[in-house]
C-alpha atoms as a PDB file:
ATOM      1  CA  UNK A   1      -5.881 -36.214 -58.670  1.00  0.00           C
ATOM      2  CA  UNK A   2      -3.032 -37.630 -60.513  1.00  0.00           C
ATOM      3  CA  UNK A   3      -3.254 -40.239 -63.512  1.00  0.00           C
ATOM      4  CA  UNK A   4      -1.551 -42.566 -60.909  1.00  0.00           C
ATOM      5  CA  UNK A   5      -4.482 -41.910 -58.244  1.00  0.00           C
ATOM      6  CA  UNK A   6      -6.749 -42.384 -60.881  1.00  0.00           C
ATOM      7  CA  UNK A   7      -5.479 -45.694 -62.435  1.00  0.00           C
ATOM      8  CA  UNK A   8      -5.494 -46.878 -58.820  1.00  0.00           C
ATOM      9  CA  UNK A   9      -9.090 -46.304 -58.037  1.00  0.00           C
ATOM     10  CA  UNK A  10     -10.063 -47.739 -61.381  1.00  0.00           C
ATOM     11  CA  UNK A  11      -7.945 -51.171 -60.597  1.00  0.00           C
ATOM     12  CA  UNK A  12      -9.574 -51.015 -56.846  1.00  0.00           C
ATOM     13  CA  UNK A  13     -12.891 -50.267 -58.249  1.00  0.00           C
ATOM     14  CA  UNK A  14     -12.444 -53.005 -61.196  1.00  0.00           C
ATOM     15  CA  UNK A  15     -11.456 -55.925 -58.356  1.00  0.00           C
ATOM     16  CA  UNK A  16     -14.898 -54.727 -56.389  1.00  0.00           C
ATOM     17  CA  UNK A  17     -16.699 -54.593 -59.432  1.00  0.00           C
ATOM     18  CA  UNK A  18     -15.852 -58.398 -60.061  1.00  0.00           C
ATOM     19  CA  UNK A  19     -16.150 -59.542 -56.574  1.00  0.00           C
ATOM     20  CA  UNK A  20     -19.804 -58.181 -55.575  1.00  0.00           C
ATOM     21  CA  UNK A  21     -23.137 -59.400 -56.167  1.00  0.00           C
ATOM     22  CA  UNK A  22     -24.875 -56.223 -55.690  1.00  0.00           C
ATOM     23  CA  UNK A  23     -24.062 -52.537 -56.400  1.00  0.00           C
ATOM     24  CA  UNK A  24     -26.428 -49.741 -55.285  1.00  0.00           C
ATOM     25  CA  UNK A  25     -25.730 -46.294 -56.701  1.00  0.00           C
ATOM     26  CA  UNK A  26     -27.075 -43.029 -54.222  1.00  0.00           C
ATOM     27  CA  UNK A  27     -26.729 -39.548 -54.701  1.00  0.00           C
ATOM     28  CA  UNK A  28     -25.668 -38.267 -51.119  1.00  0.00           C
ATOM     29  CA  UNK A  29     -26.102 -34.397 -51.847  1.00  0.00           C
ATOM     30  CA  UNK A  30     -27.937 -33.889 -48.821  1.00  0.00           C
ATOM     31  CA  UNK A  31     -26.167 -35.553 -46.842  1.00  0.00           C
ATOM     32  CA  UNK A  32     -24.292 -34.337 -43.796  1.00  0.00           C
ATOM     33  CA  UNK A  33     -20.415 -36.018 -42.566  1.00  0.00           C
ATOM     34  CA  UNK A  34     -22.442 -37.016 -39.290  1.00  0.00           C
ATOM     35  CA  UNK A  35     -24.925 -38.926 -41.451  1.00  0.00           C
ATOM     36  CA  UNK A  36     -22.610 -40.263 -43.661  1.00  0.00           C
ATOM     37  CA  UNK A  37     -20.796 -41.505 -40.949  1.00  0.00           C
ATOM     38  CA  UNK A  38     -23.698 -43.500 -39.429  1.00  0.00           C
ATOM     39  CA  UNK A  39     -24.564 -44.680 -42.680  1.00  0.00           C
ATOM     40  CA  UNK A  40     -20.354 -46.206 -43.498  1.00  0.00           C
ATOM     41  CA  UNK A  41     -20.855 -47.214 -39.828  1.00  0.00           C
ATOM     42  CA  UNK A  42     -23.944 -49.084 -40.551  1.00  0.00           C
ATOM     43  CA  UNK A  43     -22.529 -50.852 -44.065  1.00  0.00           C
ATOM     44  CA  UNK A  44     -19.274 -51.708 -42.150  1.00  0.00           C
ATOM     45  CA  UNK A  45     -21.548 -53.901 -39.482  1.00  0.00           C
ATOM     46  CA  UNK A  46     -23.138 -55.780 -42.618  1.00  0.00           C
ATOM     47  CA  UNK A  47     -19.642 -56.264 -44.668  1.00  0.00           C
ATOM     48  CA  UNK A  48     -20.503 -53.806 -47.180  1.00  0.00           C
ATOM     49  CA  UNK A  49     -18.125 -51.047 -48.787  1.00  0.00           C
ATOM     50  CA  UNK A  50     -19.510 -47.806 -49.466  1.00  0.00           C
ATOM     51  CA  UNK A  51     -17.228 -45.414 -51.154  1.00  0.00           C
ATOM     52  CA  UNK A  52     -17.492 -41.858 -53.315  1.00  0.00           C
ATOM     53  CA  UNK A  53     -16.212 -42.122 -56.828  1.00  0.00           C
ATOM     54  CA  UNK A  54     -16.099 -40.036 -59.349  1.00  0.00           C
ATOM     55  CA  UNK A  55     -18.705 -40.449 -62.125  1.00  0.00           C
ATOM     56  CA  UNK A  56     -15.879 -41.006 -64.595  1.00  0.00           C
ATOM     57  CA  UNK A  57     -13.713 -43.194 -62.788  1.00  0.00           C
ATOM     58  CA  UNK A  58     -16.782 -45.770 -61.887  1.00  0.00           C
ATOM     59  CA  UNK A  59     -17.764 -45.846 -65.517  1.00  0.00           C
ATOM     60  CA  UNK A  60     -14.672 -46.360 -66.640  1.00  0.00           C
ATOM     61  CA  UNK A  61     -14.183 -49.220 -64.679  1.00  0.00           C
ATOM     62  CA  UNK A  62     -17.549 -50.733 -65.458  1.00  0.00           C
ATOM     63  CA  UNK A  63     -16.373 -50.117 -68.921  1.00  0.00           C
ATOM     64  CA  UNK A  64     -13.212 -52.344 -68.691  1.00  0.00           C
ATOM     65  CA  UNK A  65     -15.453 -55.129 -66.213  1.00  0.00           C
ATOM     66  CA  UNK A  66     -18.254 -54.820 -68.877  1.00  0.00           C
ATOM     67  CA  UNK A  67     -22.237 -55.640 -68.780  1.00  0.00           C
ATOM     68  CA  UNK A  68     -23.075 -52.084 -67.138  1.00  0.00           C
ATOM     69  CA  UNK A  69     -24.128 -50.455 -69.819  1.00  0.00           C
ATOM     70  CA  UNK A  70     -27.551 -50.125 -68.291  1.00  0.00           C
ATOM     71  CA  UNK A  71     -26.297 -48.146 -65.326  1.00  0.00           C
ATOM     72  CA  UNK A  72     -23.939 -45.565 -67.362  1.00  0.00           C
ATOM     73  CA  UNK A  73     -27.418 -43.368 -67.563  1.00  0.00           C
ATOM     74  CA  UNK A  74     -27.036 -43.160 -63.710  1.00  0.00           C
ATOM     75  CA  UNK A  75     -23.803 -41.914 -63.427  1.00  0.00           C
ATOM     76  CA  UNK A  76     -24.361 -38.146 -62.848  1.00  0.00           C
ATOM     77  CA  UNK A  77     -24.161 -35.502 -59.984  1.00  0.00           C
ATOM     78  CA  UNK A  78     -22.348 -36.893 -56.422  1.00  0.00           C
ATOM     79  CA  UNK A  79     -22.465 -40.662 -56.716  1.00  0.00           C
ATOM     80  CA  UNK A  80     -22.140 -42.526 -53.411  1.00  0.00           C
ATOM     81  CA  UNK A  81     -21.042 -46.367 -54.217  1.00  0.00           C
ATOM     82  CA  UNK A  82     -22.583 -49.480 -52.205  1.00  0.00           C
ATOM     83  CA  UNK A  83     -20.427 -53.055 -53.110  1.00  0.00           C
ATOM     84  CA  UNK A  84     -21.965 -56.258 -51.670  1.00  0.00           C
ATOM     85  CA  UNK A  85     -20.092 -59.717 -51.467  1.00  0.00           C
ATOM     86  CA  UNK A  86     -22.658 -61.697 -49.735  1.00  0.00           C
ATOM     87  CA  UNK A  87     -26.301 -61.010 -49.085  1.00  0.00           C
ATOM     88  CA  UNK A  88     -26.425 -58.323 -52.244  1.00  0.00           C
ATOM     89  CA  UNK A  89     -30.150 -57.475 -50.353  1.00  0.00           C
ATOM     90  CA  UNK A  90     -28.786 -56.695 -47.253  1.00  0.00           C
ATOM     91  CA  UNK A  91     -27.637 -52.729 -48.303  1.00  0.00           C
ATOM     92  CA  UNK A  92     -31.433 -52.528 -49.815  1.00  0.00           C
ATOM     93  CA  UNK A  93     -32.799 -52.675 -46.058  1.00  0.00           C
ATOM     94  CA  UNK A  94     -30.100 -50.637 -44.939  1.00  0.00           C
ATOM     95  CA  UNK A  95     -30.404 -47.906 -47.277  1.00  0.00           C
ATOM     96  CA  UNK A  96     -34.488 -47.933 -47.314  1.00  0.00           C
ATOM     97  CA  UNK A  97     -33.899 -47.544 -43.537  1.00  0.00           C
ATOM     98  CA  UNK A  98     -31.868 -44.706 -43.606  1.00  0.00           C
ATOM     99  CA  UNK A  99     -33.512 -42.977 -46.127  1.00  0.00           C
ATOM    100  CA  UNK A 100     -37.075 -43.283 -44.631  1.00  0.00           C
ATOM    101  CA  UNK A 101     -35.510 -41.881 -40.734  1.00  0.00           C
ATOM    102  CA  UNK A 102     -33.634 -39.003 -43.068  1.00  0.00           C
ATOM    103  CA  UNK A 103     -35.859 -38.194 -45.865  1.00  0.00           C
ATOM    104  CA  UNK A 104     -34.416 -35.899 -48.405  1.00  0.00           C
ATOM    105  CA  UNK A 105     -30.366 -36.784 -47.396  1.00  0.00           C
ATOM    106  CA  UNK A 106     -29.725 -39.282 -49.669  1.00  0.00           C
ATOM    107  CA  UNK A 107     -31.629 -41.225 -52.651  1.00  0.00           C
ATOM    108  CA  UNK A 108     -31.078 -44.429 -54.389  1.00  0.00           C
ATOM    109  CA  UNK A 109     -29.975 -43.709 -58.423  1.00  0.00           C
ATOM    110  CA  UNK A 110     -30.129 -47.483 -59.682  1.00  0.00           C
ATOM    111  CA  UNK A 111     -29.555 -50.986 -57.855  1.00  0.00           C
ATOM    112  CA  UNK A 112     -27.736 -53.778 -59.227  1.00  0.00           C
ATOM    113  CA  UNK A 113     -28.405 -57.285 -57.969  1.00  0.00           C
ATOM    114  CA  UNK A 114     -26.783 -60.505 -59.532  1.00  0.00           C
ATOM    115  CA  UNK A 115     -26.673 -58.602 -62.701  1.00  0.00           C
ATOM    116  CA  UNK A 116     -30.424 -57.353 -62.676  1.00  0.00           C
ATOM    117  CA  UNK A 117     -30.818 -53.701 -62.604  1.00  0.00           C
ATOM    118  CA  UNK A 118     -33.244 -51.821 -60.895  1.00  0.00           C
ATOM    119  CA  UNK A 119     -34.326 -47.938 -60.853  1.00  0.00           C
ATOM    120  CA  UNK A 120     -33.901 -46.727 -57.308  1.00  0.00           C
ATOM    121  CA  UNK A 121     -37.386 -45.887 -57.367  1.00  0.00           C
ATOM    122  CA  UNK A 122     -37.926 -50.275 -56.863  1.00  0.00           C
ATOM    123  CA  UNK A 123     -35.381 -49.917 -53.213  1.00  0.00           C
ATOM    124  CA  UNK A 124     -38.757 -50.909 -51.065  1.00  0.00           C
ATOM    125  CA  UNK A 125     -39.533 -53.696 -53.525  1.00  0.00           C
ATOM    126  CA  UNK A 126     -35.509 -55.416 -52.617  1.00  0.00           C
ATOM    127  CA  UNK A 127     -35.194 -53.958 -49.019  1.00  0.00           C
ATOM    128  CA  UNK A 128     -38.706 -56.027 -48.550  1.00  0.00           C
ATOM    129  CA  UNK A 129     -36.833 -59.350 -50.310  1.00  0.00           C
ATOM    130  CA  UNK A 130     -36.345 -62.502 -47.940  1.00  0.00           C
ATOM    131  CA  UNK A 131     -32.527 -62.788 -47.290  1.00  0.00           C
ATOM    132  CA  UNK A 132     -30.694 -65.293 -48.016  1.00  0.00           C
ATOM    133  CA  UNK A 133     -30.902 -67.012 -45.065  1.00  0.00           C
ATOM    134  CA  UNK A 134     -34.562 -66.795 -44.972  1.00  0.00           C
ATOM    135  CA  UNK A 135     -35.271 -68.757 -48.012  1.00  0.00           C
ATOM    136  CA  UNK A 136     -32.358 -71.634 -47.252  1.00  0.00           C
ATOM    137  CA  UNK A 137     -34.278 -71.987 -44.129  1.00  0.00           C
ATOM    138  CA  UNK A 138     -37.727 -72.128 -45.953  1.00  0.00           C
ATOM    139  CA  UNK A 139     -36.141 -74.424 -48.339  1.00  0.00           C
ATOM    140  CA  UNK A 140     -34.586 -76.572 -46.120  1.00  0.00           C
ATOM    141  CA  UNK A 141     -38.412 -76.689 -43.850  1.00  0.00           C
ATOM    142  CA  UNK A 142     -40.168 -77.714 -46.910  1.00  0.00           C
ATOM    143  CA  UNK A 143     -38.084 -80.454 -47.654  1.00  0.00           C
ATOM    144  CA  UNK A 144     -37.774 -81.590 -44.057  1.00  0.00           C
ATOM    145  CA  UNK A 145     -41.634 -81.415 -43.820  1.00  0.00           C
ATOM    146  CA  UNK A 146     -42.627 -84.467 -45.873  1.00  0.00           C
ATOM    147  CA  UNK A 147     -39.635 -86.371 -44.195  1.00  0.00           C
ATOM    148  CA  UNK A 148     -41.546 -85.404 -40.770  1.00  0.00           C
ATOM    149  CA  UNK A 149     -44.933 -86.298 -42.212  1.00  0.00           C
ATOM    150  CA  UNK A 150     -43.537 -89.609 -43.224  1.00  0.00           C
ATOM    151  CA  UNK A 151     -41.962 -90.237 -39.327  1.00  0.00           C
ATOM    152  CA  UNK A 152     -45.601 -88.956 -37.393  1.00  0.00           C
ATOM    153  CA  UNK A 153     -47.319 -91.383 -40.277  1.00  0.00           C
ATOM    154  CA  UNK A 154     -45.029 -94.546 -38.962  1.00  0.00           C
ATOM    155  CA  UNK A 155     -45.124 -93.382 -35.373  1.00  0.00           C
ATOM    156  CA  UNK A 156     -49.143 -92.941 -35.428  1.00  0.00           C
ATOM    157  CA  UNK A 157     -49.642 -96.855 -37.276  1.00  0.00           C
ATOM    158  CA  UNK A 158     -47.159 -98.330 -34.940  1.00  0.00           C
ATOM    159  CA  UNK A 159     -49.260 -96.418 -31.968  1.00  0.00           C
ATOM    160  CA  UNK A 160     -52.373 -97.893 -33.551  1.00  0.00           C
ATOM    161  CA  UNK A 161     -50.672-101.252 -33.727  1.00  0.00           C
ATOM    162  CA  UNK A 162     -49.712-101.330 -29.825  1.00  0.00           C
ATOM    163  CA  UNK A 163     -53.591-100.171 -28.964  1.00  0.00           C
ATOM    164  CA  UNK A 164     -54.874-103.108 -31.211  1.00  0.00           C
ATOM    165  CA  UNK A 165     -52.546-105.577 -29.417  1.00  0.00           C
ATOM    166  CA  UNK A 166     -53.608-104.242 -26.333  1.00  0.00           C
ATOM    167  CA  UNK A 167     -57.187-104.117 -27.179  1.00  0.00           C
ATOM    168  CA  UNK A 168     -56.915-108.441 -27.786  1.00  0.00           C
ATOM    169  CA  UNK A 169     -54.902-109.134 -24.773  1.00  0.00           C
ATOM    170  CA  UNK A 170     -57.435-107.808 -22.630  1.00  0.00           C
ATOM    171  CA  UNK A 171     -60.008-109.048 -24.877  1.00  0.00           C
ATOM    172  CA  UNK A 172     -58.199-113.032 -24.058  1.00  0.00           C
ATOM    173  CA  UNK A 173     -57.756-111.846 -20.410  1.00  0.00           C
ATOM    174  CA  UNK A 174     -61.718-111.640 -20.341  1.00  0.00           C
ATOM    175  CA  UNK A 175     -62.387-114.623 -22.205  1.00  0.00           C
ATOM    176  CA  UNK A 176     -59.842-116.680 -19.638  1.00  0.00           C
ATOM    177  CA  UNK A 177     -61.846-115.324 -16.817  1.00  0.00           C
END
């Protein structure tokens, strides 16, 4: 690889490094090209990148973004590299997915989500996370619920209201007869 090759994956690496919100780490040494296919195949459906870099090229670019100093303890044998832009839990259910229906093919080394890192060992823990939709939806319900609570409320005394008024106009309806 030339210096030019390598500058190049540093910038590329650098720009990916400041766009994503999550950053999983896996060694793939067990893994086979048909595998790794379905797995790049998988990552493309959810957005994600997932790229091979080597060791010194990725640190070196988390050198120049700066605040991985955590991960650099990570960065040995084949690393396999997993950017997020969106839902940075998304590649956790991916990955624990894969790795439970091909034990032994690939393993997580370290996950970093909105700047929180995580051993590999914790991948269940995140894959098992709400997504982001999920808790925007749960949000969203349990502000909507008093709202709804306040509408059945109105809806039950106005109810109430029309079975009292009905309740005296038959009561004068008896009297008049």
């Amino acid at each position: 690889m030339t210096k030019e090759q390598k500058a190049k994956v540093i910038a590329d690496t650098v720009e990916k490094l400041q766009r994503c919100n999550g950053l999983y780490l896996a060694n793939f040494s067990g893994l086979t090209v048909e595998k790794a296919n379905q797995l790049r195949s998988e990552f493309f459906k959810g957005g994600v990148d997932y790229t091979v870099i080597k060791n010194t090229l990725l640190k070196r670019a988390m050198q120049e973004v700066g605040g991985y100093d955590d991960v650099f303890p990570y960065l040995v044998n084949q690393t396999g590299v997993v950017f997020t832009y969106d839902d940075p839990i998304q590649p956790a259910r991916t990955l624990h997915t894969f790795i439970k229906d091909n034990e032994k093919m690939l393993s997580v080394k370290v996950c970093v989500v909105e700047n929180e890192v995580f051993d590999g060992s914790r991948l269940e823990e995140l894959a098992s996370m709400p997504t982001r939709e999920d808790l925007i939806a749960s949000i969203i319900g349990s502000i909507a619920a008093p709202a709804q609570g306040i509408v059945g409320a109105i809806h039950g005394v106005m109810r109430d209201l029309v079975y009292v008024i009905d309740a005296i106009e038959k009561k004068k309806q008896e009297q008049a007869a």
